[in-house]
Protein backbone atom coordinates (compact mmCIF):
# COMPACT_ATOMS: atom_id res chain seq x y z
CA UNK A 1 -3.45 6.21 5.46
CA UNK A 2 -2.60 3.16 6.83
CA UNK A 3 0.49 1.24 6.63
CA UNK A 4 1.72 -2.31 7.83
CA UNK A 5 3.64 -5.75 7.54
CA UNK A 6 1.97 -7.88 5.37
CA UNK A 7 2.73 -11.70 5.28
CA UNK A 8 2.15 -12.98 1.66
CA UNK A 9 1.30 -16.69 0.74
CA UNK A 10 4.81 -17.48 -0.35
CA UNK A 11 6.39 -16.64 3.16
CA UNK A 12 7.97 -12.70 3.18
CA UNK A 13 6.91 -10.08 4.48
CA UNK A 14 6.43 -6.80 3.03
CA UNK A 15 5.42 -3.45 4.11
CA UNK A 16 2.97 -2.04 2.80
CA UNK A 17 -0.48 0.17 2.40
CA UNK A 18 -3.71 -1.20 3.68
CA UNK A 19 -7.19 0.54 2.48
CA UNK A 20 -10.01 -0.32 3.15
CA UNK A 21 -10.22 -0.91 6.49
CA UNK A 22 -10.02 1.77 9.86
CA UNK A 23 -6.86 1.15 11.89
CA UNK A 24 -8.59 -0.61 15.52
CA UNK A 25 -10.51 -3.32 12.98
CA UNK A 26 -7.13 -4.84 11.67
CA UNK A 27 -5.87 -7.59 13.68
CA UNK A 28 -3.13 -10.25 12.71
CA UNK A 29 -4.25 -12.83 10.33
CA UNK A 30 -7.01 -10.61 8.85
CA UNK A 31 -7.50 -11.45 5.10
CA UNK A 32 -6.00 -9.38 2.11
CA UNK A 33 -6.04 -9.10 -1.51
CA UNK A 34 -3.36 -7.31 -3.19
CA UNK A 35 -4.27 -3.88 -6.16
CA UNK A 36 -2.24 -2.48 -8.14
CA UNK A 37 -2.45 1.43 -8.32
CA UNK A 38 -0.92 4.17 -10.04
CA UNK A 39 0.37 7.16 -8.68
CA UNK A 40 -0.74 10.41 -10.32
CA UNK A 41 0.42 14.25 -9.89
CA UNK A 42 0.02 15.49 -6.49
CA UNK A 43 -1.39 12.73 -5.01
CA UNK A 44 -0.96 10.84 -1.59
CA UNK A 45 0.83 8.15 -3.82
CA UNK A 46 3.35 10.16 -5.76
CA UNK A 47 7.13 10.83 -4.52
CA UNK A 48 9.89 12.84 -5.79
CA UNK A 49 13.31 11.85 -6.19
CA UNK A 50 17.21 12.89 -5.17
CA UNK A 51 16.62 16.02 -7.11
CA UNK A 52 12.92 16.82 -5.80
CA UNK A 53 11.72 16.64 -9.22
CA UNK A 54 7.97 15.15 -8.99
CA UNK A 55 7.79 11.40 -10.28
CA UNK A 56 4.64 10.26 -11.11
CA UNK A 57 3.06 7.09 -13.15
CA UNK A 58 4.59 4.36 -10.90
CA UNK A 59 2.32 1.47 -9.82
CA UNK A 60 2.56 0.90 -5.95
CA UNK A 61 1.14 -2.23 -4.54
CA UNK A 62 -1.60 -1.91 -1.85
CA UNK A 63 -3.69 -4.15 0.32
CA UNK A 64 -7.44 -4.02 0.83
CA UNK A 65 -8.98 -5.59 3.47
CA UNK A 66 -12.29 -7.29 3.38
CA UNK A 67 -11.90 -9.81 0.67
């Protein structure tokens, strides 16, 4: 998994999850188009909260490379 700053069109910055892409090809500037996943029992996307109680369902922006 690889994670990063992303700068978006309108000026912020957000970090986030890039796929698509192996870690020593990324370089600053290189092109990204934003998906929209959701996050599924007992996968790398899925968190639990203040109670440890599995949450599940969310959607979680990512960033592929290679658009």
């Amino acid at each position: 998994m690889i994670s990063g700053l992303i700068e978006l069109d309108e000026g912020c910055w957000m970090r986030a999850r890039i796929v698509g892409a192996e870690p020593a090809t990324l370089a600053a500037g290189t092109p990204v188009l934003v998906e929209f996943v959701r996050s599924g029992p007992g996968d790398h996307l899925s968190g639990s909260d203040r109670s440890g109680q599995e949450v599940t369902g969310e959607v979680i922006p990512v960033f592929r490379v290679g658009v």
